[in-house]
C-alpha atoms as a PDB file:
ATOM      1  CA  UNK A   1      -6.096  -6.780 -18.800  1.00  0.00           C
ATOM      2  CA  UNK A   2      -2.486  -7.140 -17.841  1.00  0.00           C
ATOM      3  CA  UNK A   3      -1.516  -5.980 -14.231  1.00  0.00           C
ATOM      4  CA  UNK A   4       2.362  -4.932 -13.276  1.00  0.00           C
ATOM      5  CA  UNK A   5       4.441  -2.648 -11.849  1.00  0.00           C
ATOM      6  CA  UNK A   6       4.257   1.111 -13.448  1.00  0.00           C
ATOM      7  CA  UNK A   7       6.163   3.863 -12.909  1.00  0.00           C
ATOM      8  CA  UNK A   8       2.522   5.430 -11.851  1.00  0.00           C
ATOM      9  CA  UNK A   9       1.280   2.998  -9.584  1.00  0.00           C
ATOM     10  CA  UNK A  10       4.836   3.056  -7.618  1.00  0.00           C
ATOM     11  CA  UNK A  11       4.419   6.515  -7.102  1.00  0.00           C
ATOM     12  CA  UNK A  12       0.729   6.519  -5.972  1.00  0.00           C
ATOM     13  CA  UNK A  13       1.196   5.547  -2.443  1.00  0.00           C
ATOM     14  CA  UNK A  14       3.740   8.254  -2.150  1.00  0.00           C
ATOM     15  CA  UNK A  15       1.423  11.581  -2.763  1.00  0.00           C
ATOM     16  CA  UNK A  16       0.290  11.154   0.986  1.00  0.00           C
ATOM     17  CA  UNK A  17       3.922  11.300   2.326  1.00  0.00           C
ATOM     18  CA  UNK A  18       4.237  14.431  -0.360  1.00  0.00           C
ATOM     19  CA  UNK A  19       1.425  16.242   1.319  1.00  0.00           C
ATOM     20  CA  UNK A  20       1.929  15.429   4.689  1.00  0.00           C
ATOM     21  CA  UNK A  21       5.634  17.032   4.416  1.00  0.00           C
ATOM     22  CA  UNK A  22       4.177  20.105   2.811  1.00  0.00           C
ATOM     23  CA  UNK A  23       1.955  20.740   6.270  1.00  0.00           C
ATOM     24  CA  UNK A  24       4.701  19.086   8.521  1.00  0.00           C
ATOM     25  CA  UNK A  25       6.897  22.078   6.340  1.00  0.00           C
ATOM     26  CA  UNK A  26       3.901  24.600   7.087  1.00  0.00           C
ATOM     27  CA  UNK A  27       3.482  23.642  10.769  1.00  0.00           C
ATOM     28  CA  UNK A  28       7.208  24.204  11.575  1.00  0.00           C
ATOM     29  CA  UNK A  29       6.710  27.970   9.608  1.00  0.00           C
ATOM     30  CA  UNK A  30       3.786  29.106  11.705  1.00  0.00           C
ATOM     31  CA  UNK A  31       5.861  28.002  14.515  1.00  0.00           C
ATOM     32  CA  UNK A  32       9.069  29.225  14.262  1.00  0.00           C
ATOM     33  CA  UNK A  33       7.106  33.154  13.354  1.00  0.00           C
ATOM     34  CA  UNK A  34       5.002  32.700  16.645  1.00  0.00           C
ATOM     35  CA  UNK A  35       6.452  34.164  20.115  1.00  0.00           C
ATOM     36  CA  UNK A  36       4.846  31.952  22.390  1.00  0.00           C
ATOM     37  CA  UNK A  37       6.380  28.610  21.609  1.00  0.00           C
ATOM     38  CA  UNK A  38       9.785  27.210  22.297  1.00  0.00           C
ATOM     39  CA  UNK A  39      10.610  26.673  18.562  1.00  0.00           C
ATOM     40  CA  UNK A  40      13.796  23.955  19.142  1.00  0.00           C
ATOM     41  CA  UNK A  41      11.452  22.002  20.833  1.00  0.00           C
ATOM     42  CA  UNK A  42       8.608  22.335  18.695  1.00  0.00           C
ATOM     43  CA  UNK A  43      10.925  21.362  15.833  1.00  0.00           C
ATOM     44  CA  UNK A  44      12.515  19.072  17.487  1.00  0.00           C
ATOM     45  CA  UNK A  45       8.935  17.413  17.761  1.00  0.00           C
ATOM     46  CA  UNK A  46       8.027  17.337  14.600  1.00  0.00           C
ATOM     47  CA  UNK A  47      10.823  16.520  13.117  1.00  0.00           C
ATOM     48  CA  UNK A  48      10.541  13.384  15.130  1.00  0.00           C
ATOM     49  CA  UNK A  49       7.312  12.831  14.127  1.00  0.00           C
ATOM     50  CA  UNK A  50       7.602  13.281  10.377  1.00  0.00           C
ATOM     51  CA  UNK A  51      10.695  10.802  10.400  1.00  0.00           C
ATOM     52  CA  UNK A  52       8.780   7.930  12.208  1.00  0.00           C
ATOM     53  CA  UNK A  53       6.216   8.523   9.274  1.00  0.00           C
ATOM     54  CA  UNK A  54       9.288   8.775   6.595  1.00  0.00           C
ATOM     55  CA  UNK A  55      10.497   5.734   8.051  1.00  0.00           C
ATOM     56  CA  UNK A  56       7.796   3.185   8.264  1.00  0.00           C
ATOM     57  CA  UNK A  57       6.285   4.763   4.800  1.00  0.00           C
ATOM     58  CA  UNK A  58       9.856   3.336   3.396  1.00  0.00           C
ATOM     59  CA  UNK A  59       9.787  -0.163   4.806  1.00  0.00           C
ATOM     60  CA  UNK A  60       5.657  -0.283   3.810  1.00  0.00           C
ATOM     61  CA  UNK A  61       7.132   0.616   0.072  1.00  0.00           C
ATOM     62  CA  UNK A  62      10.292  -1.442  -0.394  1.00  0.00           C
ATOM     63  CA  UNK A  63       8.560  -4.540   1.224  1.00  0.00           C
ATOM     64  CA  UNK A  64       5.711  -4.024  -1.691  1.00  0.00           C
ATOM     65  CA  UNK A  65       8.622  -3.241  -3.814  1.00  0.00           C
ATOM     66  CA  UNK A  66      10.218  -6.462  -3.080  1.00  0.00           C
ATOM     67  CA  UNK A  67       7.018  -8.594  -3.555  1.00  0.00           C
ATOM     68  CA  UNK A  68       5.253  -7.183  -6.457  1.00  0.00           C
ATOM     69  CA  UNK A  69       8.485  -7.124  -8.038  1.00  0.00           C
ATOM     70  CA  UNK A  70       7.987  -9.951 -10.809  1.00  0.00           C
ATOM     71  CA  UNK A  71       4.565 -10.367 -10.176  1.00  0.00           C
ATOM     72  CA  UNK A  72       2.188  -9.997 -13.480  1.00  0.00           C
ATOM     73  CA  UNK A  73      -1.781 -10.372 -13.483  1.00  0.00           C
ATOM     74  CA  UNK A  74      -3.404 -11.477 -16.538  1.00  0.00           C
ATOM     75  CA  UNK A  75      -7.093 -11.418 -16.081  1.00  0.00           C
ATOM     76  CA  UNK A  76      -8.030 -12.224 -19.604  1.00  0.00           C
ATOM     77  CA  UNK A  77      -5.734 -15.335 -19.585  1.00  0.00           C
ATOM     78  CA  UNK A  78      -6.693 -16.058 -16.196  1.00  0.00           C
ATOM     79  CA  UNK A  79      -3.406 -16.562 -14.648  1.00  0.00           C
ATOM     80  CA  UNK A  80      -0.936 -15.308 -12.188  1.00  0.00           C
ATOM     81  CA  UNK A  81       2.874 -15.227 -13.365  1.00  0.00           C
ATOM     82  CA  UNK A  82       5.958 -15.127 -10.647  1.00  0.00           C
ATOM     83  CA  UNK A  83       9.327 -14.675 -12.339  1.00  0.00           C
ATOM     84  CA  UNK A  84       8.244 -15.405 -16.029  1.00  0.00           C
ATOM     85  CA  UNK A  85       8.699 -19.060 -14.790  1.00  0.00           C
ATOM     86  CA  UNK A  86       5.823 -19.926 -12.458  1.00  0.00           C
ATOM     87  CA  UNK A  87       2.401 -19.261 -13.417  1.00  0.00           C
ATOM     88  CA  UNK A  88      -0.663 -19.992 -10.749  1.00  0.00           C
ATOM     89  CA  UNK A  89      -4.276 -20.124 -12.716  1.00  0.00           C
ATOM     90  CA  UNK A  90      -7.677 -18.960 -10.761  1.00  0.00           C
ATOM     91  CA  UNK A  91      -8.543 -21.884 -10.492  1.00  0.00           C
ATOM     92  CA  UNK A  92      -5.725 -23.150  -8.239  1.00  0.00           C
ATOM     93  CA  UNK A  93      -6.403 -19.965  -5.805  1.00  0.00           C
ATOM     94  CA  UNK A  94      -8.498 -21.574  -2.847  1.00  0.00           C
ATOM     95  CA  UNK A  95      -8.656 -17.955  -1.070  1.00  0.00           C
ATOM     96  CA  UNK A  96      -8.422 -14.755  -1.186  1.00  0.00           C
ATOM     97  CA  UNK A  97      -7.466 -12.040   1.680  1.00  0.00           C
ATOM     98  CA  UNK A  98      -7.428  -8.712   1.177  1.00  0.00           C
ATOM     99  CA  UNK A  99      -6.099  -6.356   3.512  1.00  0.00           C
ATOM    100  CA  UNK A 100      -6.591  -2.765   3.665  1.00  0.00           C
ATOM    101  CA  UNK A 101      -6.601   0.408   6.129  1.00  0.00           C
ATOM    102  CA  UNK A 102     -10.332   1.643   7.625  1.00  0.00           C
ATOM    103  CA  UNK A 103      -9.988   4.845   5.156  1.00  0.00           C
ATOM    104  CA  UNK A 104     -10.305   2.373   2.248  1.00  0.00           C
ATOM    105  CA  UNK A 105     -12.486   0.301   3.550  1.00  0.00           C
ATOM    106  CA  UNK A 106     -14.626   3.408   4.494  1.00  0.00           C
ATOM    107  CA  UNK A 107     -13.820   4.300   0.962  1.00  0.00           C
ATOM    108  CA  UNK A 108     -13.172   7.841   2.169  1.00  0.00           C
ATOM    109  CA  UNK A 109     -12.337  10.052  -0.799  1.00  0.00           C
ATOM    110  CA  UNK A 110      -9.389  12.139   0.803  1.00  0.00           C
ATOM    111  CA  UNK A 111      -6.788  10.008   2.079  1.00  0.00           C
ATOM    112  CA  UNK A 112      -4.781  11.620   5.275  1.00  0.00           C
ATOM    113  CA  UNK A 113      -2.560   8.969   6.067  1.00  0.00           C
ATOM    114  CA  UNK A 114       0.610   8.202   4.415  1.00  0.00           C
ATOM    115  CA  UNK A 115      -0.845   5.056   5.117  1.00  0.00           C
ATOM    116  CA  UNK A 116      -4.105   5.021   3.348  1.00  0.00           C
ATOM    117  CA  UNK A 117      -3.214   4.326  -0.006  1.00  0.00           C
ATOM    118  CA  UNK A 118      -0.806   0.675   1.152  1.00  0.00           C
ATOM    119  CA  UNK A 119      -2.963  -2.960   0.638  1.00  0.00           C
ATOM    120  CA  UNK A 120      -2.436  -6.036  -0.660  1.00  0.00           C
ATOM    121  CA  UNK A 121      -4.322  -8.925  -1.324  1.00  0.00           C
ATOM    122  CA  UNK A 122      -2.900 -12.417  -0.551  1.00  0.00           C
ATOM    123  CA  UNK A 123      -3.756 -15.248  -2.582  1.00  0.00           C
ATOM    124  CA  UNK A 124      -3.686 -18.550  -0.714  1.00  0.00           C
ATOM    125  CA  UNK A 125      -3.239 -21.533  -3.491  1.00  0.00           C
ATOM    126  CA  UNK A 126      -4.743 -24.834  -3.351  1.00  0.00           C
ATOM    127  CA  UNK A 127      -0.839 -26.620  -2.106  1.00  0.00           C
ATOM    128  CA  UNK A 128      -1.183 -23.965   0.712  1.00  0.00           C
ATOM    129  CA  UNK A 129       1.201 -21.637  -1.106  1.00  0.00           C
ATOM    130  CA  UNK A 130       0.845 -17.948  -0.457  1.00  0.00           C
ATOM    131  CA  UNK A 131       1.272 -15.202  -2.988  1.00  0.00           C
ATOM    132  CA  UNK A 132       1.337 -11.433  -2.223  1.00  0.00           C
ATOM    133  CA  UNK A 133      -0.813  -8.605  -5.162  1.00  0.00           C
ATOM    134  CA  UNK A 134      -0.250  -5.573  -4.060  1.00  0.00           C
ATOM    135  CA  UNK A 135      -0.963  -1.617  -4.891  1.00  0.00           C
ATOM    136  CA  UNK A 136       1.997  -1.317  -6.473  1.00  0.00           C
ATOM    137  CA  UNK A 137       0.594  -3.516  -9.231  1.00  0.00           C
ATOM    138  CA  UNK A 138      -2.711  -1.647  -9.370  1.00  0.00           C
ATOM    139  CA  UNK A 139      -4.810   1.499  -7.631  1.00  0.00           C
ATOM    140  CA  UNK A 140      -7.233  -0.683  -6.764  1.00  0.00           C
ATOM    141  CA  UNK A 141      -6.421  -3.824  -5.844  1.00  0.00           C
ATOM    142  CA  UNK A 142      -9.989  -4.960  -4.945  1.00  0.00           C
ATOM    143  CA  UNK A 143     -11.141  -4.383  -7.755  1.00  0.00           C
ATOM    144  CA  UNK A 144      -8.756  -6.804  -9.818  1.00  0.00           C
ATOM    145  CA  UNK A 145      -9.078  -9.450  -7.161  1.00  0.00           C
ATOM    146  CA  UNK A 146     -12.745  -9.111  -7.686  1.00  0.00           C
ATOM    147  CA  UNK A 147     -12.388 -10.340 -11.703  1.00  0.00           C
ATOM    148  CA  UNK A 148     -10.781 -13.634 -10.445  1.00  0.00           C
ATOM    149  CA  UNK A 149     -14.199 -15.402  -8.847  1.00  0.00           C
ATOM    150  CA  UNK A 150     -12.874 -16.776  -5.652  1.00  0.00           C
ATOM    151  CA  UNK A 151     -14.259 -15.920  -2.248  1.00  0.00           C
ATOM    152  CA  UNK A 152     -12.679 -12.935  -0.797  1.00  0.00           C
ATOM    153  CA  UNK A 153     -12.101 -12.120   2.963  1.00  0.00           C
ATOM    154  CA  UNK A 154     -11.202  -8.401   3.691  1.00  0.00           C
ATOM    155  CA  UNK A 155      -9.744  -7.421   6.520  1.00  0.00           C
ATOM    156  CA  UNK A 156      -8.998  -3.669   8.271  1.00  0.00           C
ATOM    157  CA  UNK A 157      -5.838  -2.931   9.088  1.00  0.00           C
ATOM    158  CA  UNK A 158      -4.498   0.563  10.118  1.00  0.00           C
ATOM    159  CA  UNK A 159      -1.205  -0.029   8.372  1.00  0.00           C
ATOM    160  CA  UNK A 160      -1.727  -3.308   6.015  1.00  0.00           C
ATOM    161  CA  UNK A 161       1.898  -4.676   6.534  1.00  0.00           C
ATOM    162  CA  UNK A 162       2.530  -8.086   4.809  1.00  0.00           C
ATOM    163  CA  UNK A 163       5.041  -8.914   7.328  1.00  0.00           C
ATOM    164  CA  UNK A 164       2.442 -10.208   9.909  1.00  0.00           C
END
């Protein structure tokens, strides 16, 4: 099975951010009807809130953008390829690390978090190269990693940034 970007899989992650602006939208609603809150401040609030969320949900997706961008799995040819150029076999991948938040790990059916739905796994070649696979590429990115036969390490992150 072949592994890349979709219009799908880029969109995935996003239905959390979609859902928590619906009840950010709701919250601000029941609050500007009720008499017993000071509704600029209350909207002021979470407004703030909801943009701290918009804005680290948007560098989470363009830095998975930006490294799943040419990145192709082929698990039936058993290969990796970067830029159409570079291809990395399984058998040159020394280690595996996945990274992914507690509700996944937990594998908690109803993700709250815009953050839930964002992990990677980072392959760690035999030259000490890394390489970044993330769930823009695929749902379930343990799951692929899992087909390849090396030793994987998972670790819990709340948000699984690739950055650090």
């Amino acid at each position: 099975m072949i592994y890349n970007r979709t219009l799908k899989n880029n969109l995935h992650p996003l239905k959390a951010l979609f859902y928590n602006t619906i009840g950010f939208s709701a919250a601000a609603y029941y609050f500007s009807k009720s008499d017993t809150y000071d509704n600029s401040t209350t909207y002021l609030i979470l407004f703030l809130i909801w943009l701290l969320i918009l804005v680290i949900v948007s560098a989470l997706h363009i830095d998975y953008f930006f490294k799943s961008r040419t990145v192709e799995i082929d698990t039936s040819s058993k290969f990796i390829a970067f830029d159409q150029h570079e291809r990395i076999y399984f058998n040159q991948i020394k280690e595996i690390t996945l990274v992914i938040p507690p509700a996944l790990y937990r594998k908690d059916p109803v993700n709250v978090s815009p953050f839930d739905d964002y992990h990677y796994a980072r392959f760690v070649t035999n030259d000490g190269k890394s390489y970044f696979f993330t769930c823009l590429l695929s749902q379930n990115v343990e799951k692929v990693v899992i087909q390849i036969g090396v030793p994987l390490q998972i670790k819990k992150r709340l948000i699984a940034v690739t950055f650090f």
